[in-house]
N, C-alpha and C. Protein backbone atom coordinates (compact mmCIF):
# COMPACT_ATOMS: atom_id res chain seq x y z
N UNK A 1 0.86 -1.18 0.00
CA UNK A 1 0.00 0.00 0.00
C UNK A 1 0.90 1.24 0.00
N UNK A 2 0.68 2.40 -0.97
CA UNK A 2 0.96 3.36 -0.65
C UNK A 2 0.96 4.40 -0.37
N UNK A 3 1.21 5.45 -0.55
CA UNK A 3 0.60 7.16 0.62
C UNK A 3 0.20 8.00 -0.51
N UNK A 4 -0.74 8.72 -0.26
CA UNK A 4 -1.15 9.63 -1.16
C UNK A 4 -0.89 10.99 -0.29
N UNK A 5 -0.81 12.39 -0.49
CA UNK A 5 -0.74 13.25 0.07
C UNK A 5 -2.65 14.39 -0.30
N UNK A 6 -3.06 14.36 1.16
CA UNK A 6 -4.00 15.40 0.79
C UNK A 6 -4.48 16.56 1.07
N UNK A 7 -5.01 17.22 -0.01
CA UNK A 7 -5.32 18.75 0.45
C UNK A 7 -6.74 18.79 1.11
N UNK A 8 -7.22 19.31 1.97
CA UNK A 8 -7.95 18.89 2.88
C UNK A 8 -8.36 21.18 3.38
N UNK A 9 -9.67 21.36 2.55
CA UNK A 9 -9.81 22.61 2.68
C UNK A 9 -10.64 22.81 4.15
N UNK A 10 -10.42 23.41 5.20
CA UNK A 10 -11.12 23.94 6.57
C UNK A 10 -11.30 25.37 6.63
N UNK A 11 -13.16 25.55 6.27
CA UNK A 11 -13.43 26.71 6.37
C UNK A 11 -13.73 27.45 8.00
N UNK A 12 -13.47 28.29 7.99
CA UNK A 12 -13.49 28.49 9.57
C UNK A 12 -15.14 29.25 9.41
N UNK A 13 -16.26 29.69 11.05
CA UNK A 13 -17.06 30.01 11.13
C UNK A 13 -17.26 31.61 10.16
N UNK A 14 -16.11 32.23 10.73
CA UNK A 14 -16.22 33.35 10.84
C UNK A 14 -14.68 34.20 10.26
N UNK A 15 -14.85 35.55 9.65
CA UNK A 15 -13.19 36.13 9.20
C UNK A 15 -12.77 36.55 10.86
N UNK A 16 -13.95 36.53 11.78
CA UNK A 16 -13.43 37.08 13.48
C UNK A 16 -11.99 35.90 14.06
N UNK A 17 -12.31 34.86 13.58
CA UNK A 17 -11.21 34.04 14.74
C UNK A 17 -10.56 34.22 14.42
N UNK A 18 -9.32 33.57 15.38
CA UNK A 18 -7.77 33.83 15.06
C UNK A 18 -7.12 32.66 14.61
N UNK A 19 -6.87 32.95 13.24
CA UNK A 19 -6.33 31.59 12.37
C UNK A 19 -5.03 30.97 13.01
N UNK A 20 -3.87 31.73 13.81
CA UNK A 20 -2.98 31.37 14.42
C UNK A 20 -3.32 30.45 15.62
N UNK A 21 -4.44 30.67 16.04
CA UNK A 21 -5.15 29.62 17.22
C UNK A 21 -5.49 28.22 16.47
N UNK A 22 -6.03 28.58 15.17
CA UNK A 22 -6.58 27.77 14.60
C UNK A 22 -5.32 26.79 14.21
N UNK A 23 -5.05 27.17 13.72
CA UNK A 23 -3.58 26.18 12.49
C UNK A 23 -2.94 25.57 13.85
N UNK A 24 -2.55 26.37 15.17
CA UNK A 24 -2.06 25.53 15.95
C UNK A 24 -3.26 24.33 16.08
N UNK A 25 -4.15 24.08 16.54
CA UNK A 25 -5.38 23.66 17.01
C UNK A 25 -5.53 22.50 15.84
N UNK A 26 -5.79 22.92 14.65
CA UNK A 26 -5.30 21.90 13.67
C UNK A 26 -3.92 20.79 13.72
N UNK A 27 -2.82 21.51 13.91
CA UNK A 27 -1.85 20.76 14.03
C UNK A 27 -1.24 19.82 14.87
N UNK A 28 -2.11 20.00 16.66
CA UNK A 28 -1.98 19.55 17.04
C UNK A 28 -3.21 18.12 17.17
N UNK A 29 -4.47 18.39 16.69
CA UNK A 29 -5.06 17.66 16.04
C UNK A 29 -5.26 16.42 15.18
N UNK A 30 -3.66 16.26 14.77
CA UNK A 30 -3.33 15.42 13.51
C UNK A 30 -3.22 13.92 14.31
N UNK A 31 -4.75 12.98 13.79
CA UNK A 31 -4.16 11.90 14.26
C UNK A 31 -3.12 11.39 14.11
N UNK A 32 -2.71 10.13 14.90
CA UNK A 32 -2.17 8.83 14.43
C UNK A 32 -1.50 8.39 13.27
N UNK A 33 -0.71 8.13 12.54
CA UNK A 33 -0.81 7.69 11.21
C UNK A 33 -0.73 8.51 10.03
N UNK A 34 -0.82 9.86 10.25
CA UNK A 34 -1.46 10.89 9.88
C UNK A 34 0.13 11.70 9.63
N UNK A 35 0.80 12.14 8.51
CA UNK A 35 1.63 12.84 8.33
C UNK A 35 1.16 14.51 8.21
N UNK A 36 1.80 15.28 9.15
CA UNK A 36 1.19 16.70 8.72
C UNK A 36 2.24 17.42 7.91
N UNK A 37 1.73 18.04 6.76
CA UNK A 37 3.09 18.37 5.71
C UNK A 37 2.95 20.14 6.12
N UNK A 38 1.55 20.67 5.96
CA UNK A 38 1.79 22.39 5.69
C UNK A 38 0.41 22.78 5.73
N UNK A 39 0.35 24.18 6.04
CA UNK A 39 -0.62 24.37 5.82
C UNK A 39 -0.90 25.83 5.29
N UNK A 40 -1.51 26.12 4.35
CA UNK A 40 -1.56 27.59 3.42
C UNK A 40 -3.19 28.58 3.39
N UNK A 41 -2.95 29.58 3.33
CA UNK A 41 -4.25 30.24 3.98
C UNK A 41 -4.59 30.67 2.37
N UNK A 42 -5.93 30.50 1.63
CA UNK A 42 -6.75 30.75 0.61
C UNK A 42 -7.67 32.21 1.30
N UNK A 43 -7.49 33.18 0.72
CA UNK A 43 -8.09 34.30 0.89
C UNK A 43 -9.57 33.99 -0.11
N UNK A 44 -10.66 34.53 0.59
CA UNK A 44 -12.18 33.62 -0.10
C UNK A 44 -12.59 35.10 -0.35
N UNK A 45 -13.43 35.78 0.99
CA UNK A 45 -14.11 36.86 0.05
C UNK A 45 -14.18 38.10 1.65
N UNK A 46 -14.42 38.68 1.76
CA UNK A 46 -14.99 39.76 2.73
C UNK A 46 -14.34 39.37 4.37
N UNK A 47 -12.65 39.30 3.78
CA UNK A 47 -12.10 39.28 5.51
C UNK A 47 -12.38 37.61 5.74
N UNK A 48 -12.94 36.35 4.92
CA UNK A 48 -13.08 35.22 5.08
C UNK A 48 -11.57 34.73 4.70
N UNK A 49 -10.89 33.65 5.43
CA UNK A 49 -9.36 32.94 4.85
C UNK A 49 -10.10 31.78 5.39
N UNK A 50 -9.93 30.81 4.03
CA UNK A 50 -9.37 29.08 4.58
C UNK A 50 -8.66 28.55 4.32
N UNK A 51 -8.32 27.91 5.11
CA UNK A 51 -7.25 27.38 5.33
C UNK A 51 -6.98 25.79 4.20
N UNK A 52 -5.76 25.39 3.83
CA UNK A 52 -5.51 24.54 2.83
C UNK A 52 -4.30 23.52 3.63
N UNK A 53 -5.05 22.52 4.27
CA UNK A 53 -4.06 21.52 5.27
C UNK A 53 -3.96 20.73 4.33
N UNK A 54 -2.45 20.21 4.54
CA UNK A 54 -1.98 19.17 3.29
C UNK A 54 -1.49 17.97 4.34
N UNK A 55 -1.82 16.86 4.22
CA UNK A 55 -1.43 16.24 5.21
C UNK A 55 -1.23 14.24 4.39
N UNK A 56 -0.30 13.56 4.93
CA UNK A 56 -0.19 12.63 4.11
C UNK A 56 -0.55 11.09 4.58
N UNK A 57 -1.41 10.46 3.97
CA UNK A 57 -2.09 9.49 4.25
C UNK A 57 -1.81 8.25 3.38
N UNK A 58 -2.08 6.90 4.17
CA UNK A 58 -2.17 5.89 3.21
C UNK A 58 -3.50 5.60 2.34
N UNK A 59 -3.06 5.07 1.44
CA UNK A 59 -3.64 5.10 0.43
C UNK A 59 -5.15 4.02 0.08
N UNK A 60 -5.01 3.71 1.65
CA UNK A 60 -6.24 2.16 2.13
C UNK A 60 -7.50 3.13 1.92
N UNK A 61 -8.74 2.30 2.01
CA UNK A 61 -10.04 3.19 2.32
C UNK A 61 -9.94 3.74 3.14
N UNK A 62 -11.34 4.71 2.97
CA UNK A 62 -11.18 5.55 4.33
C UNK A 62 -9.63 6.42 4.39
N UNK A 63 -8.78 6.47 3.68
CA UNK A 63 -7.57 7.28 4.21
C UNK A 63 -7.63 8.39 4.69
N UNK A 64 -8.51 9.16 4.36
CA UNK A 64 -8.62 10.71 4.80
C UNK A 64 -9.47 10.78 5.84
N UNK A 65 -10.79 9.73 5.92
CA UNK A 65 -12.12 10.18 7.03
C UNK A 65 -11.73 10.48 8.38
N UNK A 66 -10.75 9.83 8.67
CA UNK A 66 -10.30 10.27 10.71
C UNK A 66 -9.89 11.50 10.29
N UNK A 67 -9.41 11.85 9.65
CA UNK A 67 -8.23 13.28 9.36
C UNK A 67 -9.51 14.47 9.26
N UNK A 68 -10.43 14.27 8.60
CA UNK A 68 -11.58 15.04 8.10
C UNK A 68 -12.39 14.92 9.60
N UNK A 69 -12.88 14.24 10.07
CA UNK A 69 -13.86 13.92 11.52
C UNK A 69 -12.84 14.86 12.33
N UNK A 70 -11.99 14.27 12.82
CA UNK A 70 -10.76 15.20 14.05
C UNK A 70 -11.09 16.69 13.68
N UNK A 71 -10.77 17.07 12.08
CA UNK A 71 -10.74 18.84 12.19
C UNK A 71 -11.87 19.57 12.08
N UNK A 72 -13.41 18.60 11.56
CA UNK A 72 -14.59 18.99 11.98
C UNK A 72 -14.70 19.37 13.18
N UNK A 73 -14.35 18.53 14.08
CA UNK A 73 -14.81 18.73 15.53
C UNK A 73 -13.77 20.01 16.38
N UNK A 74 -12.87 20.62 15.47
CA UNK A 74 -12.27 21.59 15.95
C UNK A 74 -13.30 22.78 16.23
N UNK A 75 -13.00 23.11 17.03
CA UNK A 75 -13.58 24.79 17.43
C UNK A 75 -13.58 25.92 16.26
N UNK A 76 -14.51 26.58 16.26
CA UNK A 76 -14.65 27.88 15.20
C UNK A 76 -14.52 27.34 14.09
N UNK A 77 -14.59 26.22 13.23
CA UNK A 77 -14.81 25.54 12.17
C UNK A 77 -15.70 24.98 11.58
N UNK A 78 -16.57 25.72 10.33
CA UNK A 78 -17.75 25.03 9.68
C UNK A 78 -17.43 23.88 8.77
N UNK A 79 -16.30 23.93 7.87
CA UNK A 79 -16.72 22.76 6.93
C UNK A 79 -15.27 22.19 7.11
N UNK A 80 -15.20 21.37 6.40
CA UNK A 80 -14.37 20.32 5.93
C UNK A 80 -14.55 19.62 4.58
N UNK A 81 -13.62 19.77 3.55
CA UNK A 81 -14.01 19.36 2.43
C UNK A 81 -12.22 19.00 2.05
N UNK A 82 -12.33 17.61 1.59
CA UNK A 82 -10.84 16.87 0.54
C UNK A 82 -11.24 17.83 -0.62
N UNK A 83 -10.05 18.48 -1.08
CA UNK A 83 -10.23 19.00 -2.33
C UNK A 83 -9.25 18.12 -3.15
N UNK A 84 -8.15 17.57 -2.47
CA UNK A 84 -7.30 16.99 -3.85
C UNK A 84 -6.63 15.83 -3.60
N UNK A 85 -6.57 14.75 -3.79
CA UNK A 85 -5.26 13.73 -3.43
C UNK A 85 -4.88 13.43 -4.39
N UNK A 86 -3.16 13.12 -4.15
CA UNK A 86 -2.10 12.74 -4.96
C UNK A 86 -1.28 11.59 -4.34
N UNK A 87 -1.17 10.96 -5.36
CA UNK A 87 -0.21 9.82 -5.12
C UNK A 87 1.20 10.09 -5.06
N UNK A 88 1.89 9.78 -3.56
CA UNK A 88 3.39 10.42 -3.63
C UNK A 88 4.11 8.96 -4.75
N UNK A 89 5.06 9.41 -5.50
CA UNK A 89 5.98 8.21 -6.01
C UNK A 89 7.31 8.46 -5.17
């Protein structure tokens, strides 16, 4: 089996919180198993940033769902959406 790397978009509630709380809060977040590579802030619209966690997973089912559940349940965070996986060679 092998690892895919994924981009993993977390919109936060509000442009009010503090993304530096957040990204820590994320990072320390990172299950098990779970490689954390980076994470890059997407400017959206009216003072809104989300955030773009790249984080690297095996490539079994399910590879991403714990990774996606954990940063749902973070504080000041509405969505969670995989936007991209790649297969590392």
């Amino acid at each position: 089996m092998g690892e895919v790397v994924a981009t993993i978009k977390v919109m936060p509630e509000s442009p009010d919180i503090d993304l530096e709380k957040t990204k820590e809060d994320i990072i320390k977040s990172i299950p098990e198993g779970t490689e954390f590579h980076k994470i890059e802030e997407e400017p959206i619209a009216f003072g809104l940033v989300a955030l773009k966690v790249m984080v690297v997973v095996d490539d079994g089912e399910g590879g991403t769902e714990k990774v996606e559940e954990v940063l749902s349940e973070i504080e000041n965070i509405s969505s969670v959406e995989v936007e991209d996986v790649r297969r590392l060679m």
